[in-house]
Protein backbone atom coordinates (compact mmCIF):
# COMPACT_ATOMS: atom_id res chain seq x y z
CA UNK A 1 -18.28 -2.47 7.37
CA UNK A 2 -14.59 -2.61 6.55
CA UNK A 3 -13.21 0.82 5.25
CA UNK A 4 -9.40 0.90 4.07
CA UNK A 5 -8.08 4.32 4.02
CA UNK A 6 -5.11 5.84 2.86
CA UNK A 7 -3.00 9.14 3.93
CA UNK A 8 0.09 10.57 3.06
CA UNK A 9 0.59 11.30 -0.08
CA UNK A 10 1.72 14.49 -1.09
CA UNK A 11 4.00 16.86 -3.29
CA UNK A 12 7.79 16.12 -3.30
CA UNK A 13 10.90 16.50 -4.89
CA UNK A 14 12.86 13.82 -6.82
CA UNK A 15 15.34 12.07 -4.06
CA UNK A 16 12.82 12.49 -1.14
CA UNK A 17 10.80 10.27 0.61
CA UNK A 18 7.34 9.57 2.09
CA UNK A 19 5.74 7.62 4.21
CA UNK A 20 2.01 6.29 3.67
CA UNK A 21 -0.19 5.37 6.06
CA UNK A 22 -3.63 3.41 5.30
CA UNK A 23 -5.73 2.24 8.24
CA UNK A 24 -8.62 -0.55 8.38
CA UNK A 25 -11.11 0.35 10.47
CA UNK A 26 -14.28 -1.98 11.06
CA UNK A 27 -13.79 -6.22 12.25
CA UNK A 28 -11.49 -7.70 9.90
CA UNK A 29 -10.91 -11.10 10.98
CA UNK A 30 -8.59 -13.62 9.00
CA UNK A 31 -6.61 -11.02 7.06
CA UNK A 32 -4.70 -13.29 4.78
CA UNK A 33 -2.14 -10.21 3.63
CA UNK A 34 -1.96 -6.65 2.49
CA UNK A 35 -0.93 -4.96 -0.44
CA UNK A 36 -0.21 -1.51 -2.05
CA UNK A 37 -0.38 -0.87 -5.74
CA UNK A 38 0.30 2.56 -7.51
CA UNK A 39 -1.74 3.60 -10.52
CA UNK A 40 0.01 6.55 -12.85
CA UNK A 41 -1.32 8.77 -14.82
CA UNK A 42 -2.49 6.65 -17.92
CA UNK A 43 -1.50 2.99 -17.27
CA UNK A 44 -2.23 0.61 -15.85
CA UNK A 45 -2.58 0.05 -11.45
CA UNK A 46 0.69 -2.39 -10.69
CA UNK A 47 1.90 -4.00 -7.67
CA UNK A 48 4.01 -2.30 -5.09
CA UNK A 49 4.61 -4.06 -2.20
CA UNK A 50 2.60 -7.07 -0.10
CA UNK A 51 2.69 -8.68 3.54
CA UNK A 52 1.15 -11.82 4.80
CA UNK A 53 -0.48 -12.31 8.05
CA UNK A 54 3.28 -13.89 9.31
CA UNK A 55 5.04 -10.71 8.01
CA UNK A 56 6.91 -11.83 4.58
CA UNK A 57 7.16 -9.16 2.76
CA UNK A 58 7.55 -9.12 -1.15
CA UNK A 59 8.05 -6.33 -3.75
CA UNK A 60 8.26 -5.22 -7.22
CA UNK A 61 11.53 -5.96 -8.57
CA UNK A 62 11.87 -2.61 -9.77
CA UNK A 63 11.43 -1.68 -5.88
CA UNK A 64 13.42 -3.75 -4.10
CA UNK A 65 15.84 -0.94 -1.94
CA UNK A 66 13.74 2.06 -1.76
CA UNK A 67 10.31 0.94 -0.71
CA UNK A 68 9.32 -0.59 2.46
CA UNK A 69 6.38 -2.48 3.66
CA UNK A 70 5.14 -2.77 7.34
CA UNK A 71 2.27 -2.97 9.44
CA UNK A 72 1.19 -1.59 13.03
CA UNK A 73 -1.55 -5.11 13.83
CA UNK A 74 -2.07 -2.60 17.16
CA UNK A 75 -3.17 0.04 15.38
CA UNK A 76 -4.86 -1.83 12.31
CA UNK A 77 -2.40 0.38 10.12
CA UNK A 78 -0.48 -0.69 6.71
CA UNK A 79 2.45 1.31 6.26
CA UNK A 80 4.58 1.90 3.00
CA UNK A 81 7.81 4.28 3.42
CA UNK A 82 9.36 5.24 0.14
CA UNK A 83 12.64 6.77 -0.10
CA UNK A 84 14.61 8.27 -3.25
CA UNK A 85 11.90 9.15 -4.98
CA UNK A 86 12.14 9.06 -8.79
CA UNK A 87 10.56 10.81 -11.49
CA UNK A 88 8.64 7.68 -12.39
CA UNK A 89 7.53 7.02 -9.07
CA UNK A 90 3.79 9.56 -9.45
CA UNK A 91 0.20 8.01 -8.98
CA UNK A 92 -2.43 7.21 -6.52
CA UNK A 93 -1.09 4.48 -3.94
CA UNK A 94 -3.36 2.08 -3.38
CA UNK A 95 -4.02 -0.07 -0.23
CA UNK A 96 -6.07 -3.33 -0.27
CA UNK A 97 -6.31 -6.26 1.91
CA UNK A 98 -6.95 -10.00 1.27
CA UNK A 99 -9.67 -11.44 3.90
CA UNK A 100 -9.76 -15.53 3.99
CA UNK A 101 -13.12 -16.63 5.65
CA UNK A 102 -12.99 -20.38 4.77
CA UNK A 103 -11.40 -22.27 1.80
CA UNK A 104 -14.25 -21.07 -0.08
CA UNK A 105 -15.02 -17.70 1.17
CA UNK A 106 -12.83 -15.02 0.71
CA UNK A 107 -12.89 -11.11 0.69
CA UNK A 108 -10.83 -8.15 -1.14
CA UNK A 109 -11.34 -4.79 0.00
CA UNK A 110 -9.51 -1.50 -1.42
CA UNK A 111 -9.24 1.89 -0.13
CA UNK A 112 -9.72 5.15 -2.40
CA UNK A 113 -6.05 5.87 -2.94
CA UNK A 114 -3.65 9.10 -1.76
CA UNK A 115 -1.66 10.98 -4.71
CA UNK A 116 1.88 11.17 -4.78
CA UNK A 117 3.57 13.58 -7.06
CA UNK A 118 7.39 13.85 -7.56
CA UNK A 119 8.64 16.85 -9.00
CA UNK A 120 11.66 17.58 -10.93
């Protein structure tokens, strides 16, 4: 059974920076890419950050400089280290990975999310 699970987040002031961890445990074969989304308070869960199997990484524009994607394929960990916090920056981070079985069989699986609150 393929669990996802997330770690990391925590209480911290505007400027700082964290680093999330999330870690697959169970056979995962044919992991396609990985992805972390954030979902504040109230709206709705948007992308963060995503790397493929070969290690391209993309993020969300609004991103780009302060977040950064990585993986430890040793350790079956997804990593996301996020620096200069902002205000707007709160939610539950998301992990979830993209399994490709066939060209007709695919699999998503999420984890349950670790809080990150900025304070002011």
């Amino acid at each position: 059974q393929v669990q996802l699970a997330e770690s990391g987040g925590a209480l911290v002031q505007v400027g700082g920076s964290l680093r999330l961890t999330c870690v697959v445990s169970g056979s995962v074969p044919g992991i396609e890419f990985m992805t972390w989304y954030r979902e504040a308070s109230g709206k709705q869960r948007e992308f963060v950050a995503k790397i493929t199997k070969t290690g391209v990484t993309t993020y969300a524009d609004s991103l780009k400089g302060r977040f950064t994607i990585s993986r430890d394929d040793a350790k079956n960990t997804l990593y996301l280290q996020m620096e200069k916090l902002k205000s707007e920056d709160p939610g539950v981070y998301y992990c979830s990975l993209k399994q490709v079985i066939s060209m007709d069989e695919g699999y998503g699986y999420w984890g349950q999310g670790t809080q990150v609150t900025v304070s002011t």
